[in-house]
C-alpha atoms as a PDB file:
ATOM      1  CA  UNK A   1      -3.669  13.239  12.103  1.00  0.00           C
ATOM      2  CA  UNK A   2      -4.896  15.909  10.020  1.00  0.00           C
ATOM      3  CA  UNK A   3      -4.092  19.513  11.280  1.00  0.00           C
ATOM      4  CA  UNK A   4      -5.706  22.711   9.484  1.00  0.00           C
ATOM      5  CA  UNK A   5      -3.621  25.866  10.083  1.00  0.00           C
ATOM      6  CA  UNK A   6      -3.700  28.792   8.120  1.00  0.00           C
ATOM      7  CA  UNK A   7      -2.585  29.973   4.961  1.00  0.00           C
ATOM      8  CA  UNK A   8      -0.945  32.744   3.334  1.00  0.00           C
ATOM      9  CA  UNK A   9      -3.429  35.283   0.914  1.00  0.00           C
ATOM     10  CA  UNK A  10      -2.810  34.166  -2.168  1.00  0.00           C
ATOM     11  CA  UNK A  11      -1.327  37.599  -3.765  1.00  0.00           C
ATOM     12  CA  UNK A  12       1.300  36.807  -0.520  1.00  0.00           C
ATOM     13  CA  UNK A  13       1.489  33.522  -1.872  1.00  0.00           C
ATOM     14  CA  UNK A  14       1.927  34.280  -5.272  1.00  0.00           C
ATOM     15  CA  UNK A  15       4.692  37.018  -4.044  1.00  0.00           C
ATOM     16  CA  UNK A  16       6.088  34.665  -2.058  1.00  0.00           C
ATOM     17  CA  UNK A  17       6.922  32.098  -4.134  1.00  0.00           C
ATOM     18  CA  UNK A  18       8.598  34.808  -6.608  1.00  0.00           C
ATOM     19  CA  UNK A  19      10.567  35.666  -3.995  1.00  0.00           C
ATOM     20  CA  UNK A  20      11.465  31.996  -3.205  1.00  0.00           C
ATOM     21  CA  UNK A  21      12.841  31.297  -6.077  1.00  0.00           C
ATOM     22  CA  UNK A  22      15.113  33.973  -5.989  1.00  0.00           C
ATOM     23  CA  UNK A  23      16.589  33.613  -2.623  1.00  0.00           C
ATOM     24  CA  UNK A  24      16.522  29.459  -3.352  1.00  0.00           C
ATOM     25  CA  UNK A  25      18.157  30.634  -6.701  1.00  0.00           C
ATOM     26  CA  UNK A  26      20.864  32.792  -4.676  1.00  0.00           C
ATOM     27  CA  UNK A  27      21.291  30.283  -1.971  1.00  0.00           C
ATOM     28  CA  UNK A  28      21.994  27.668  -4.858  1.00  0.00           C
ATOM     29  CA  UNK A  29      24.775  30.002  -6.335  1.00  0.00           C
ATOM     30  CA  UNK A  30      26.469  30.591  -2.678  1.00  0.00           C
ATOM     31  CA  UNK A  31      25.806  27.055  -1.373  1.00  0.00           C
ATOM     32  CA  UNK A  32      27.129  25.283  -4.757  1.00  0.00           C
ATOM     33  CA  UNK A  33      31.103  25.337  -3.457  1.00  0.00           C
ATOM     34  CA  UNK A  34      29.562  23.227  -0.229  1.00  0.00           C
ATOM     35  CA  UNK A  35      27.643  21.080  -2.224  1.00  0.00           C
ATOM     36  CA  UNK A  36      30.061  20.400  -4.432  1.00  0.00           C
ATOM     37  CA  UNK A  37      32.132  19.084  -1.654  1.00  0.00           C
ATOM     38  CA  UNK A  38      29.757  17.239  -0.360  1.00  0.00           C
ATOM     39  CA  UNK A  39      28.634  15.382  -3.355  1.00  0.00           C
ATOM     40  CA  UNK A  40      30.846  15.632  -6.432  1.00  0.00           C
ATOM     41  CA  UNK A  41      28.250  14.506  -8.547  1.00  0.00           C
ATOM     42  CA  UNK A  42      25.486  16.929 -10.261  1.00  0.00           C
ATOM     43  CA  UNK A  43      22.376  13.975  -9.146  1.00  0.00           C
ATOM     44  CA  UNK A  44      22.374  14.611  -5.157  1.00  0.00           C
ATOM     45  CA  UNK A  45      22.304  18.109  -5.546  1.00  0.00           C
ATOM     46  CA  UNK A  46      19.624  17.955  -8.504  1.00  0.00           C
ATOM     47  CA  UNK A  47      17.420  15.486  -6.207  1.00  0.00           C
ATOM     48  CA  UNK A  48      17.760  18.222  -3.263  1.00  0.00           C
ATOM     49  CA  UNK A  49      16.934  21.095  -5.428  1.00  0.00           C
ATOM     50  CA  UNK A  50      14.005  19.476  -6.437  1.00  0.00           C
ATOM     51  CA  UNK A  51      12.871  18.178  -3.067  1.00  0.00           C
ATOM     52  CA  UNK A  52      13.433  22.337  -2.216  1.00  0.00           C
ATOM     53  CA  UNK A  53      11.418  23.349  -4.843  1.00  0.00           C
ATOM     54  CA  UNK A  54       8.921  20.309  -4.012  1.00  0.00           C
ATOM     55  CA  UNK A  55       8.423  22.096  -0.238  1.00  0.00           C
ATOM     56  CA  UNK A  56       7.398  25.095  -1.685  1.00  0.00           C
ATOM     57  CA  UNK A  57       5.330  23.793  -3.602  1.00  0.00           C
ATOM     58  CA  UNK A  58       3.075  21.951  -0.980  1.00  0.00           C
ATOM     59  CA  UNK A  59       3.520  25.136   1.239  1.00  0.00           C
ATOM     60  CA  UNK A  60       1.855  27.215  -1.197  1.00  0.00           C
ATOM     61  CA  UNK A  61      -1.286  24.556  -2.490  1.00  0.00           C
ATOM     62  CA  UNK A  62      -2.342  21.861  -4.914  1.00  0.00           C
ATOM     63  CA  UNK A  63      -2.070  24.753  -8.128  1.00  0.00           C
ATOM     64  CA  UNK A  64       1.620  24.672  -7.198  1.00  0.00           C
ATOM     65  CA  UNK A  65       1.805  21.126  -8.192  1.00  0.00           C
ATOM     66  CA  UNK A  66       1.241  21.686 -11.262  1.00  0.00           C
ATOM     67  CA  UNK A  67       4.610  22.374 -12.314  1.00  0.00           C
ATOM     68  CA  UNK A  68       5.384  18.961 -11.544  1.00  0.00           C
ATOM     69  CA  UNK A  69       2.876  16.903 -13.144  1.00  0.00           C
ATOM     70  CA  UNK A  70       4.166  15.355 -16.898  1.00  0.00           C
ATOM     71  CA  UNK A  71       2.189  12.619 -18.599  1.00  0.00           C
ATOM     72  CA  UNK A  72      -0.521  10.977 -17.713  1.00  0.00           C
ATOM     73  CA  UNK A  73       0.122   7.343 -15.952  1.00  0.00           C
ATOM     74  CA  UNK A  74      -1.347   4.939 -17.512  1.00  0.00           C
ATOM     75  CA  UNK A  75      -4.074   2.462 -15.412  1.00  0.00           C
ATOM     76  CA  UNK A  76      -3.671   5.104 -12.670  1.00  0.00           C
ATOM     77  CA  UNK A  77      -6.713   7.626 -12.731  1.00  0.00           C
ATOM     78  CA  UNK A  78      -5.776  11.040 -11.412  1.00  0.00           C
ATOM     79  CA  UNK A  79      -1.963  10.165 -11.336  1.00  0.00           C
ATOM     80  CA  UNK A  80       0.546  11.907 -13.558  1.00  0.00           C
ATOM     81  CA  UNK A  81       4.201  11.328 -13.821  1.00  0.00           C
ATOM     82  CA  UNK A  82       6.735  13.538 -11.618  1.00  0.00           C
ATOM     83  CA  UNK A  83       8.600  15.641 -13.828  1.00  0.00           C
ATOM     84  CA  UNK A  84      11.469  16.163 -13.616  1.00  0.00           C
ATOM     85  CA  UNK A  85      12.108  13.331 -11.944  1.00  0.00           C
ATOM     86  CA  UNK A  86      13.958  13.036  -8.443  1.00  0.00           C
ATOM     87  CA  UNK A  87      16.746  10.774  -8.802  1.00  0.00           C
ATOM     88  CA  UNK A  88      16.553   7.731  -7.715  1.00  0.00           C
ATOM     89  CA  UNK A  89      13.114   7.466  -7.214  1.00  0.00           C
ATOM     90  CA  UNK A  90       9.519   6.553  -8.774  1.00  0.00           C
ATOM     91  CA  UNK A  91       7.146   9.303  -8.379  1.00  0.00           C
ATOM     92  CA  UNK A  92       3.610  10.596  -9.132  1.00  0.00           C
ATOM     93  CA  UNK A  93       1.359  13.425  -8.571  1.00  0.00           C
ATOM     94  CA  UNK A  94      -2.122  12.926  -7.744  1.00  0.00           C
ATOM     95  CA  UNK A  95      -4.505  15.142  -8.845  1.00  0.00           C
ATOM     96  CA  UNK A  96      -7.180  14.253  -7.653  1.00  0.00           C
ATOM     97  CA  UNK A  97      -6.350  13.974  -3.412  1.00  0.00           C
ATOM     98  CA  UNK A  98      -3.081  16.624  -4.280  1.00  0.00           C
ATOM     99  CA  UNK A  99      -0.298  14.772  -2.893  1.00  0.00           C
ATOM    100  CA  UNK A 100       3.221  13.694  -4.261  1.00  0.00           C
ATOM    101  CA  UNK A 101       4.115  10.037  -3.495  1.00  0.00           C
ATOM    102  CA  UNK A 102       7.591   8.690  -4.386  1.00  0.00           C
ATOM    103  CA  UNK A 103       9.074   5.495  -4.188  1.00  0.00           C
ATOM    104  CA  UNK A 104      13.095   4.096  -3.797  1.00  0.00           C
ATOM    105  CA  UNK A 105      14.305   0.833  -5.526  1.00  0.00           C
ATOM    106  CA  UNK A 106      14.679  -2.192  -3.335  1.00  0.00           C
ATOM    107  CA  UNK A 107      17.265  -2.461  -1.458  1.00  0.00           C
ATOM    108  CA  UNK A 108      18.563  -6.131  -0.115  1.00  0.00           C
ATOM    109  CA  UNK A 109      20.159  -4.759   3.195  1.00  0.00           C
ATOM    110  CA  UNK A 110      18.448  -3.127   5.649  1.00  0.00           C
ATOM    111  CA  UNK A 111      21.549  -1.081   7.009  1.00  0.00           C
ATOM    112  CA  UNK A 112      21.848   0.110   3.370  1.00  0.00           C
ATOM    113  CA  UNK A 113      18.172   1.416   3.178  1.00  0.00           C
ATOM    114  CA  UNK A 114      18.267   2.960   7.006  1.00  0.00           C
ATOM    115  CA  UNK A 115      21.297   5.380   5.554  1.00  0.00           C
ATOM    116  CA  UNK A 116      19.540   5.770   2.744  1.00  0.00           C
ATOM    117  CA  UNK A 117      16.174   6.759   4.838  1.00  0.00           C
ATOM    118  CA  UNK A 118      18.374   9.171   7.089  1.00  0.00           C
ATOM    119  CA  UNK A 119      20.580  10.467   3.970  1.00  0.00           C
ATOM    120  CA  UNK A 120      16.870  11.989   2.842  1.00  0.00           C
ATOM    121  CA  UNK A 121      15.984  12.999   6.318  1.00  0.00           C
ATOM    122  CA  UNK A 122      19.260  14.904   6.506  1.00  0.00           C
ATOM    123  CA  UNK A 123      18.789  16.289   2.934  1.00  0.00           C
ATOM    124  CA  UNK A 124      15.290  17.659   3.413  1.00  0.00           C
ATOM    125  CA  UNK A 125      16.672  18.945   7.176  1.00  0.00           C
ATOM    126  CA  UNK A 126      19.440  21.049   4.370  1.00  0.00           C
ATOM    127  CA  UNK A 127      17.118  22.083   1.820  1.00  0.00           C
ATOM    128  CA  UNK A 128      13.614  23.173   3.851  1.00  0.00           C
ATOM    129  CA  UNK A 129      13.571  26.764   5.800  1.00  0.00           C
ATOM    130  CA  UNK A 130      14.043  25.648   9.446  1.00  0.00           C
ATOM    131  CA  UNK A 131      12.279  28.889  10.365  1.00  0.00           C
ATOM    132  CA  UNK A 132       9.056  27.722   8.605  1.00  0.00           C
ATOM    133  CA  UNK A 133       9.545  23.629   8.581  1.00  0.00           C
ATOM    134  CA  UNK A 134       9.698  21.314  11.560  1.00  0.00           C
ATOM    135  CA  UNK A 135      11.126  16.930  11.841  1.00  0.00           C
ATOM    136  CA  UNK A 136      10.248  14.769  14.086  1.00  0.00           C
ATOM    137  CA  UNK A 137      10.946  10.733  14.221  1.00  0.00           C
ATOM    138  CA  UNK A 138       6.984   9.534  14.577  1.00  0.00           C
ATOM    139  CA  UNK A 139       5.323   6.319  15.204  1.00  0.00           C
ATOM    140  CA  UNK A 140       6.162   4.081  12.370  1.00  0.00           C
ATOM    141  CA  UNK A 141       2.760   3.209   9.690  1.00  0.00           C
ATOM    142  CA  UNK A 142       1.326  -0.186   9.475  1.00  0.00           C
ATOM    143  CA  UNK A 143       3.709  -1.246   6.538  1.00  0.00           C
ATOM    144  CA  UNK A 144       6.672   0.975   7.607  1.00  0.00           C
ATOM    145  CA  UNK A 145       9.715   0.255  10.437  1.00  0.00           C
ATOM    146  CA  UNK A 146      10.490   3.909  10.853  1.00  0.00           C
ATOM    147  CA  UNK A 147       8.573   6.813  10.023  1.00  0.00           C
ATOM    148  CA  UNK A 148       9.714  11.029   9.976  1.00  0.00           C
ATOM    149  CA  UNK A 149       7.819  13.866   9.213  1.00  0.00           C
ATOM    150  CA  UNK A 150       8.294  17.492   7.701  1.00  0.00           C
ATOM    151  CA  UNK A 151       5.725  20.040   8.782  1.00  0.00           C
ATOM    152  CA  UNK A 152       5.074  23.674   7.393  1.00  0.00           C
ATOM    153  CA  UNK A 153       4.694  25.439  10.755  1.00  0.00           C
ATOM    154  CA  UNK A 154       2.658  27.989   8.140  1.00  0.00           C
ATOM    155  CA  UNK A 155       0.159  25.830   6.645  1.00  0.00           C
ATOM    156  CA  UNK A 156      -0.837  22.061   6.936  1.00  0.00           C
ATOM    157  CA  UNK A 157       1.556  20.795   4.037  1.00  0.00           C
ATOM    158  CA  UNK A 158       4.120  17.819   5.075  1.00  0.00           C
ATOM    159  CA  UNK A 159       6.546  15.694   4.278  1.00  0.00           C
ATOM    160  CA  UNK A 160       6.288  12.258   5.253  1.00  0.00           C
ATOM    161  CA  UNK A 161       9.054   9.966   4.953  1.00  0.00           C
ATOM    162  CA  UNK A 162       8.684   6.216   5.576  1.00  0.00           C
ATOM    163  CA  UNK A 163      10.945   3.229   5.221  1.00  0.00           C
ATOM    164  CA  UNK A 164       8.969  -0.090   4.562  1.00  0.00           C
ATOM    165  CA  UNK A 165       9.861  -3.797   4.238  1.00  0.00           C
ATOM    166  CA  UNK A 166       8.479  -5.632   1.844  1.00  0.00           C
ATOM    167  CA  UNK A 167       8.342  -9.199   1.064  1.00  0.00           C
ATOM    168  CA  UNK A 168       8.812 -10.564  -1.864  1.00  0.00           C
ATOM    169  CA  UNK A 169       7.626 -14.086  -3.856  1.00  0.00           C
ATOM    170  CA  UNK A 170      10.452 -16.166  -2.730  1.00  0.00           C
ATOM    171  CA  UNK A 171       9.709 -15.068   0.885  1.00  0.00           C
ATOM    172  CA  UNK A 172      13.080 -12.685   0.924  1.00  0.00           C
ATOM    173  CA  UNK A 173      12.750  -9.135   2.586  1.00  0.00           C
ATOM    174  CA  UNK A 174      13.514  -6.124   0.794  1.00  0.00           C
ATOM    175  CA  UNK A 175      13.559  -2.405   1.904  1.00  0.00           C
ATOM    176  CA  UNK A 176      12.758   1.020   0.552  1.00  0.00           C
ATOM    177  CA  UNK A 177      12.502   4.462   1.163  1.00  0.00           C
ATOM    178  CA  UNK A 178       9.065   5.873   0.636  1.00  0.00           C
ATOM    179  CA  UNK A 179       7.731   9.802   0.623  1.00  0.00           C
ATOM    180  CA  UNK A 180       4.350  11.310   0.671  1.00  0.00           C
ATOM    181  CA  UNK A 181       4.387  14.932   0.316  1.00  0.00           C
ATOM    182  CA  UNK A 182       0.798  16.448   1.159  1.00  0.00           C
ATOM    183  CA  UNK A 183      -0.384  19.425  -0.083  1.00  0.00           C
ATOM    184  CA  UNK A 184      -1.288  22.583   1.946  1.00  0.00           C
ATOM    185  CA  UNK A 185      -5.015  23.039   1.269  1.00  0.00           C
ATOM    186  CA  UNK A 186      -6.130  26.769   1.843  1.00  0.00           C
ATOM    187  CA  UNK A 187      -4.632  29.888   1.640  1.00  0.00           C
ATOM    188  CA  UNK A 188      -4.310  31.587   4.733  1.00  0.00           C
ATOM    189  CA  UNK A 189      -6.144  34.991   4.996  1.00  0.00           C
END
């Protein structure tokens, strides 16, 4: 399922991403009262504001990512820790294949983890340009029971969102919420 589209130049790039923090930085100052209301505490809107910033940075390559990528995991070759982190979730960057993957806890109920699976659906659907990104529910993943995806109509960078049972030693089922974010790959000319 791999699509190549173009990318921007990389000077557009560069000025675009300049210019994307600034209106993200603006939007954040007029869209605080809203989110505010919609989430009194400061971790929802953190974990959006990250996944925001997280968009861009797959739009615009894998030397984006580097602003996320802390310390070095340890028994994981070409994986560094996601900094800062996205609450509520275990993530990585890989450096070597340039994609972010993050991982929920476990979650007993599977009611609980479909809200939580929509709840990030619906928070990406808030934070990503609706001009340049576009969901859809897709054919759920060996591993997964539903599966969505993000796409940059400007580049091949997505967001793939996943929810996955899993079963555990004492043969009880869990649930949890799993993203891959894949890097755009060239800049378009």
């Amino acid at each position: 399922m791999y699509r190549v589209t173009p990318f921007l130049t990389a000077l557009f790039l560069v000025s675009s991403l300049s210019a994307g923090k600034t209106s993200f930085a603006s939007e954040e100052t007029s869209a605080g009262a809203t989110k505010t209301r919609i989430s009194p505490s400061s971790e929802p809107s953190q974990g959006r504001d990250l996944l925001r910033q997280l968009a861009v940075a797959l739009a615009a390559g894998s030397q984006a990512l580097s602003r996320f990528r802390g310390s070095t995991i340890e028994n994981e070759e070409g994986k560094k820790s996601f900094n800062p982190p996205i609450p509520g979730m275990d993530c990585s960057v890989d450096d070597i294949a340039n994609y972010v993957s993050c991982y929920g806890s476990a979650i007993g109920s599977k009611e609980e983890a479909d809200r939580r699976f929509v709840r990030l659906i619906n928070e990406l659907q808030a934070v990503l340009p609706s001009d340049r990104w576009r969901g859809e529910e897709t054919q759920p993943g060996i591993d997964s029971i539903r599966s969505y995806t993000y796409e940059d109509q400007n580049s091949d960078a997505h967001i793939d969102i996943d929810l996955i049972t899993q079963l555990d030693m004492e043969e009880d089922y869990s649930y949890l919420v799993r993203i891959f974010g894949w890097a755009a790959t060239e800049p378009r000319l």
